[in-house]
C-alpha atoms as a PDB file:
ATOM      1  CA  UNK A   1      88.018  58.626 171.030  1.00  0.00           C
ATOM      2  CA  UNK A   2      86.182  60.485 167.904  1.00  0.00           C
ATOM      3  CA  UNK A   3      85.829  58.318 164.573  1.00  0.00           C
ATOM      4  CA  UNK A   4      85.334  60.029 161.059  1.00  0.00           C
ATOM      5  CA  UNK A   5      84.154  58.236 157.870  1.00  0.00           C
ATOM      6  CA  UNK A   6      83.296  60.454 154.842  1.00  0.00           C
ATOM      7  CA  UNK A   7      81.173  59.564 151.891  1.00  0.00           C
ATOM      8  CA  UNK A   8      80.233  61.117 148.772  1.00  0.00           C
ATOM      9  CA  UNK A   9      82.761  62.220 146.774  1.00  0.00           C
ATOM     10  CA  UNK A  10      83.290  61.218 143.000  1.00  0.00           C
ATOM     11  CA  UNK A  11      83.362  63.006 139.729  1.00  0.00           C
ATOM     12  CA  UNK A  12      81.269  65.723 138.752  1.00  0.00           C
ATOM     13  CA  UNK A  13      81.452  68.203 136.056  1.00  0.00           C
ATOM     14  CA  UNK A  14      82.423  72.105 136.351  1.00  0.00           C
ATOM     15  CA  UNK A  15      79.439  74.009 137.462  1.00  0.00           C
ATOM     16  CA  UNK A  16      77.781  70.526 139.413  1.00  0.00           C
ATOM     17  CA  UNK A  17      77.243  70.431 142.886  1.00  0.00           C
ATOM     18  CA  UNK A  18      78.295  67.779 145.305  1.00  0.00           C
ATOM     19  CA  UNK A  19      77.414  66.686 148.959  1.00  0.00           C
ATOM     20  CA  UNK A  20      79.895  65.020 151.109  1.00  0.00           C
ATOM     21  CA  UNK A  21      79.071  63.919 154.491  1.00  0.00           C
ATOM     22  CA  UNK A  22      80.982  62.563 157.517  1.00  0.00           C
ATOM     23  CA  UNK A  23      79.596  60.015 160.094  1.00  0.00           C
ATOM     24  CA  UNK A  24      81.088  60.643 163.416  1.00  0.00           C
ATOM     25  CA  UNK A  25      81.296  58.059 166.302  1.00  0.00           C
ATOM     26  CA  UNK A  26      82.053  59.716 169.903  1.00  0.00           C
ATOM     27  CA  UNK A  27      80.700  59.884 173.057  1.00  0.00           C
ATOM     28  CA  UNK A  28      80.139  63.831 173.189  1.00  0.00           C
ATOM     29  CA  UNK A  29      78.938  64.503 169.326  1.00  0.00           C
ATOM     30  CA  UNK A  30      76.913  67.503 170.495  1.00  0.00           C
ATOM     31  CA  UNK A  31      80.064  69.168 172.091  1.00  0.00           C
ATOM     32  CA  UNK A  32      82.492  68.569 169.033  1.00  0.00           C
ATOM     33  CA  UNK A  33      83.101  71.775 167.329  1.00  0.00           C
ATOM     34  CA  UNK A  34      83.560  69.932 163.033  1.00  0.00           C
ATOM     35  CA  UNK A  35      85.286  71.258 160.396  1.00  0.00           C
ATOM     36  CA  UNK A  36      86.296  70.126 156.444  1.00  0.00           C
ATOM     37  CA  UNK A  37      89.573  70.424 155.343  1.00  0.00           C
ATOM     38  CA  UNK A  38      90.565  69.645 151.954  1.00  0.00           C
ATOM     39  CA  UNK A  39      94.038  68.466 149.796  1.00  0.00           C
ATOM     40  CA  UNK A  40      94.577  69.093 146.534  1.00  0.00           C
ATOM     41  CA  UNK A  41      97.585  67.302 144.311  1.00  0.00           C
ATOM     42  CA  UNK A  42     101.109  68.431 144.928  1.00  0.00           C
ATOM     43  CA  UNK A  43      99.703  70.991 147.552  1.00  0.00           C
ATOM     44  CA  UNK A  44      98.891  71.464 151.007  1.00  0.00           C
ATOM     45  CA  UNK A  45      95.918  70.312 153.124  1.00  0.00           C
ATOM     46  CA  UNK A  46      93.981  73.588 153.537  1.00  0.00           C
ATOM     47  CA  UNK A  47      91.115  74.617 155.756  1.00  0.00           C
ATOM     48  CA  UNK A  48      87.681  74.901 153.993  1.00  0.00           C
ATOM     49  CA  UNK A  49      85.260  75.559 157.137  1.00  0.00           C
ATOM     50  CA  UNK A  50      83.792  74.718 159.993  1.00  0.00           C
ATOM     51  CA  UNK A  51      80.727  74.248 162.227  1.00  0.00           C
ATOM     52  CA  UNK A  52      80.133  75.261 165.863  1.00  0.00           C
ATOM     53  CA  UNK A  53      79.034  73.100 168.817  1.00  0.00           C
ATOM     54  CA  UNK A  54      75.310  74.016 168.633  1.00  0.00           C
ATOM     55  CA  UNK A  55      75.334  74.436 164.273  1.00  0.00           C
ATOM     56  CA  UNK A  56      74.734  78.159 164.590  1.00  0.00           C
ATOM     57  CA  UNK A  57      77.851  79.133 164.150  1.00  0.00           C
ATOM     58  CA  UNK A  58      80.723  78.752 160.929  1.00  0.00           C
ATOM     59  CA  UNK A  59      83.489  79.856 159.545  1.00  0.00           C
ATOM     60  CA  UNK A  60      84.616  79.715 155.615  1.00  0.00           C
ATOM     61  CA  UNK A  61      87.720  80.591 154.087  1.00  0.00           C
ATOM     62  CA  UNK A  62      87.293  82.512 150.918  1.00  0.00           C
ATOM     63  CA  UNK A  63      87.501  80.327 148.280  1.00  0.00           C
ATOM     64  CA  UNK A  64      84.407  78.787 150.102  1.00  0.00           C
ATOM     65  CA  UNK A  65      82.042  81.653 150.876  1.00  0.00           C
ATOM     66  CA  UNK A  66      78.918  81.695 148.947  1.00  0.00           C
ATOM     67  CA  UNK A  67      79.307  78.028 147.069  1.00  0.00           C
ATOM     68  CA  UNK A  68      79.799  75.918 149.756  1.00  0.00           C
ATOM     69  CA  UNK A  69      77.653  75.459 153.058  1.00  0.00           C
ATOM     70  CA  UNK A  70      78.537  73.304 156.107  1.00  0.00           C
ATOM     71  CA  UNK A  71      75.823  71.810 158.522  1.00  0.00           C
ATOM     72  CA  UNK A  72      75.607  69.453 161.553  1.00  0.00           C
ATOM     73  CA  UNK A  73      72.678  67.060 162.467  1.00  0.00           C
ATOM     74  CA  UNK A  74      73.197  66.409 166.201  1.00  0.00           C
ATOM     75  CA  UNK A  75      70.696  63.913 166.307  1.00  0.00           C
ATOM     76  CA  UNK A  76      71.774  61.948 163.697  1.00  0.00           C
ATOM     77  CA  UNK A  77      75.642  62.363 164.254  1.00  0.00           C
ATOM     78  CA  UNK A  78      76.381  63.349 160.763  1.00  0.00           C
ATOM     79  CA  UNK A  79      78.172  66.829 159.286  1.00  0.00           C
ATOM     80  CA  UNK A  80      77.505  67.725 155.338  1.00  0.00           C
ATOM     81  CA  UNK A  81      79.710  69.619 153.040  1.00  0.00           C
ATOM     82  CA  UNK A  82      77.466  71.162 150.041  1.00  0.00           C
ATOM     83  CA  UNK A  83      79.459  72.311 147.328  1.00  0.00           C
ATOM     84  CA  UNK A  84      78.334  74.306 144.601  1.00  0.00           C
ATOM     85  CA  UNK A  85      78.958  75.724 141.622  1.00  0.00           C
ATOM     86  CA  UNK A  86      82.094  73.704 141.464  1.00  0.00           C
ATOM     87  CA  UNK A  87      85.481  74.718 139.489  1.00  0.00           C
ATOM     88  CA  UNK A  88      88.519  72.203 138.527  1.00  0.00           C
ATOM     89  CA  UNK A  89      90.429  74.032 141.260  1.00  0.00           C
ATOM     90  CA  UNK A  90      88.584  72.195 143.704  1.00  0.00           C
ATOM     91  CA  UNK A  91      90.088  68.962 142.693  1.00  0.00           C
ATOM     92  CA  UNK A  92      91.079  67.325 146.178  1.00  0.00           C
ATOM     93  CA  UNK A  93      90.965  65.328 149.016  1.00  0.00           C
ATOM     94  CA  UNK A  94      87.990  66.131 151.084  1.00  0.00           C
ATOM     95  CA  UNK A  95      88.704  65.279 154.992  1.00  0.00           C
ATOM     96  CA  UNK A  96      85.975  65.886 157.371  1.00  0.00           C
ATOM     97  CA  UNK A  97      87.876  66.751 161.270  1.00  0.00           C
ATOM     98  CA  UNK A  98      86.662  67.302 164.764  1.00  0.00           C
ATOM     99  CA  UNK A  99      88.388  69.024 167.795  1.00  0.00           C
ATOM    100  CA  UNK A 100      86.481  68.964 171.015  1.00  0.00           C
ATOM    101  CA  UNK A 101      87.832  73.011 171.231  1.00  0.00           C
ATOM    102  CA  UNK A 102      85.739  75.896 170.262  1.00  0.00           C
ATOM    103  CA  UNK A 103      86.669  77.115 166.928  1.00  0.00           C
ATOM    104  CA  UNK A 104      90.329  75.460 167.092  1.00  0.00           C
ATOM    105  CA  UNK A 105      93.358  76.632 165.157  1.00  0.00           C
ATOM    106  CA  UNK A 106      93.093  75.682 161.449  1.00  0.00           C
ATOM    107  CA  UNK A 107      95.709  72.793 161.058  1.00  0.00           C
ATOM    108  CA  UNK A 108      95.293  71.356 164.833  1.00  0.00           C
ATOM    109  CA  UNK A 109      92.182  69.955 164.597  1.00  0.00           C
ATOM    110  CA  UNK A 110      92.580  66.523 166.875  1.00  0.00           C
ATOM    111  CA  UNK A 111      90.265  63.840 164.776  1.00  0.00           C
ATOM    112  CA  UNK A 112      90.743  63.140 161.769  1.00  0.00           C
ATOM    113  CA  UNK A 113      88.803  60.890 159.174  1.00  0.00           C
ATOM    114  CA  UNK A 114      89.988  59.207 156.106  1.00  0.00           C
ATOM    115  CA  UNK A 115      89.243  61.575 153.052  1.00  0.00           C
ATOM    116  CA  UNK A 116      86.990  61.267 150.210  1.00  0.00           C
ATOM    117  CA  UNK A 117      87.823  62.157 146.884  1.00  0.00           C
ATOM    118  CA  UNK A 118      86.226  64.910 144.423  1.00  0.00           C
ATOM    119  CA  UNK A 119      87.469  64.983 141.083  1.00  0.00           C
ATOM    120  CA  UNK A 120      86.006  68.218 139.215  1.00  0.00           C
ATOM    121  CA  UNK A 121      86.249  68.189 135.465  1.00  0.00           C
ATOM    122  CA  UNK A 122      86.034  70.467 133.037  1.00  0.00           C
END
């Protein structure tokens, strides 16, 4: 099996940045295609991006493009959410996820860690 564990989160003021990161434990790290989701009170878990197999390779939703940037270190076994230029909107949950699929459906990711919190004030 695939084991998640995310780190970083706290409170930070509008406009701060923040760096989350996930420690993954599997067999096949290099082969896991890694993604962040996030869940904000009273709504929804919600896709924020993801990372390809080989790192070259992500996808953003909207909200995320041009603040926030996902990367992979395949040696070390670690994935990193930088978020910047932060808003109160992005209040939430932050869940780091890993599906041994290429570029799997949004909400069907397979592995799932245990969430860190961010907590954006204004």
């Amino acid at each position: 099996q695939v084991q998640l564990v995310e780190s970083g989160g706290g409170l930070v003021q509008a406009g701060g940045s923040v760096r989350l990161s996930c420690a993954v434990n599997g067999r096949s790290f290099s082969s896991l295609t890694l993604g962040w989701f996030r869940q904000a009170p009273g709504k929804e878990r919600e896709f924020v991006g993801g990372v390809s197999w080989s790192g070259n390779t992500t996808w953003y939703r909207d909200f995320a493009k041009g603040r926030f940037i996902i990367s992979r270190d395949n040696a070390k076994n670690t994935i990193s959410l930088q978020m910047n230029s932060l808003k109160p909107e992005d209040t939430a949950v932050y869940y780091c996820a890993a599906d041994r699929r290429y570029n799997p459906p949004d909400k069907q990711y397979v592995y799932w860690g245990q969430g860190t919190q961010v907590t954006v004030s204004s």
